[in-house]
Protein backbone atom coordinates (compact mmCIF):
# COMPACT_ATOMS: atom_id res chain seq x y z
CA UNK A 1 80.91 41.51 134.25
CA UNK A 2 79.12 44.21 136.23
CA UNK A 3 76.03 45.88 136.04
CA UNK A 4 78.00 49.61 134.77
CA UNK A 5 80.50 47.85 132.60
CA UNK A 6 77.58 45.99 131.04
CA UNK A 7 75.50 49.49 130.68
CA UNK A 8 78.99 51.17 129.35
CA UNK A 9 79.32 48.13 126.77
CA UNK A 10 76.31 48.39 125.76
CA UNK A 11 76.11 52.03 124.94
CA UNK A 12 79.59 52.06 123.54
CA UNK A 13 78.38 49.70 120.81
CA UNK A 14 76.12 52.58 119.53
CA UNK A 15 79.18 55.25 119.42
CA UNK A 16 78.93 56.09 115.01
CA UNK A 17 75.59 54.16 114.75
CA UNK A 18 72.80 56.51 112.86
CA UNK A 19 70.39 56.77 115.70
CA UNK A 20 66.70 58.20 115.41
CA UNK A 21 65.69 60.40 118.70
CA UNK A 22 62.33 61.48 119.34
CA UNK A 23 61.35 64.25 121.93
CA UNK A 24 58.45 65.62 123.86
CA UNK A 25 57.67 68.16 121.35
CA UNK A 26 57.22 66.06 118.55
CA UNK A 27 60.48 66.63 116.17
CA UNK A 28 62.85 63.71 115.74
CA UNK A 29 66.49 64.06 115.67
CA UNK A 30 68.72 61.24 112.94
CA UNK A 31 72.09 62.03 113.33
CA UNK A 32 75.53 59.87 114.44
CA UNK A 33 75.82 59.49 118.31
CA UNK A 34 79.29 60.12 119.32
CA UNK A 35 79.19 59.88 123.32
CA UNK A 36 76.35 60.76 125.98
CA UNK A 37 76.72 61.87 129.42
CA UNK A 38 75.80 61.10 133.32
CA UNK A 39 72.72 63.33 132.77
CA UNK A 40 71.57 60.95 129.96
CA UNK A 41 71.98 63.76 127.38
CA UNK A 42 73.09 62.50 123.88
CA UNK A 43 75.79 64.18 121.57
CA UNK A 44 74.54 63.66 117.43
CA UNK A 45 76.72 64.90 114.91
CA UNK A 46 75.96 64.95 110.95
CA UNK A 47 72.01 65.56 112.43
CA UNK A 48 69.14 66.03 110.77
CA UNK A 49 65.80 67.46 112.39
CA UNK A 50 62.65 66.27 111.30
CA UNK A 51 59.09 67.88 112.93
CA UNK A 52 55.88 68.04 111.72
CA UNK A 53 54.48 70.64 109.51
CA UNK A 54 52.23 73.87 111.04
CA UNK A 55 48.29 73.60 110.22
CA UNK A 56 48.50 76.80 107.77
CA UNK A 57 51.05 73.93 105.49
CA UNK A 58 48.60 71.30 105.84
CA UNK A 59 45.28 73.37 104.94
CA UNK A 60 47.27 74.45 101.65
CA UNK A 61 48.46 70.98 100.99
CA UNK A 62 44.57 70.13 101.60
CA UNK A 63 43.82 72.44 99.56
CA UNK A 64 46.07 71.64 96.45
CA UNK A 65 44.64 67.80 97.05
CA UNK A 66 40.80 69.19 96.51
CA UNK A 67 41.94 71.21 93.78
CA UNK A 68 43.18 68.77 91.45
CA UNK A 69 40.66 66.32 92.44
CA UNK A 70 42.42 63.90 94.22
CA UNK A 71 40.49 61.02 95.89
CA UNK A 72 41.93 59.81 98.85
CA UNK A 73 43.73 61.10 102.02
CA UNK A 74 46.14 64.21 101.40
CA UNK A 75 49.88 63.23 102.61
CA UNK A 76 52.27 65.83 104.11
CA UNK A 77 55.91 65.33 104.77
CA UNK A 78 57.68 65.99 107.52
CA UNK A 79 60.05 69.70 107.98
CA UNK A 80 63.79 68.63 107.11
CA UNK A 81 66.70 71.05 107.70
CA UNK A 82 70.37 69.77 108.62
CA UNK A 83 71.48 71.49 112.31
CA UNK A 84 74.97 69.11 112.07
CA UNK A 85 76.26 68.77 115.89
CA UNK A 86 73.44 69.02 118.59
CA UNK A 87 73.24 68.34 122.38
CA UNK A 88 69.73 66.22 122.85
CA UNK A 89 68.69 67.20 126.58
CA UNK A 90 67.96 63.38 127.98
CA UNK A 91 64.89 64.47 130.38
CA UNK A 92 63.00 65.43 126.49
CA UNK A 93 63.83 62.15 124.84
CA UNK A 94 60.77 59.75 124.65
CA UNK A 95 62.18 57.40 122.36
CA UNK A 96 65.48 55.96 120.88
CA UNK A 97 65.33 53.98 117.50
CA UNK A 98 68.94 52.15 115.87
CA UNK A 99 69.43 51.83 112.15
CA UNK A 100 70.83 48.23 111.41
């Protein structure tokens, strides 16, 4: 087997797999991949973004913690909103996780 029909095997065996794709910025795509291109940009569908939340959402969250009197570290999720089918521009991507 060649070195491309290797690359194109491999690959296809993620086609419907629930990948998690992180990008320069930060935010973190999890959505189905359904194909990719020459240009190493990756088609999700059924995609969810996830990026981190803006200092004003972690002083209140801080805030709340001190209020009630909370000991410990103060714990703030991740933004969630559901963008379904989205084009991930390969030269952002700095990392590709598979779910099992």
């Amino acid at each position: 087997m060649s070195t491309t029909e290797e690359a194109v095997s491999y690959l296809s065996s993620f086609i419907n797999r629930t990948l998690h794709i992180h990008i320069k910025d930060g935010r973190m795509f999890v959505g189905q991949m359904k194909c990719t291109d020459r240009d190493q940009n990756i088609i999700l569908s059924m995609t969810h973004e996830y990026r981190q939340p803006s200092q004003a959402e972690i002083i209140k969250a801080a805030e709340r913690h001190e209020a009630a009197g909370l000991p410990g570290n103060v714990k703030v999720d991740m933004r969630k909103r559901f963008i379904g089918l989205v084009v991930v521009p390969g030269e952002y991507i700095t990392k590709i996780e598979a779910e099992d």
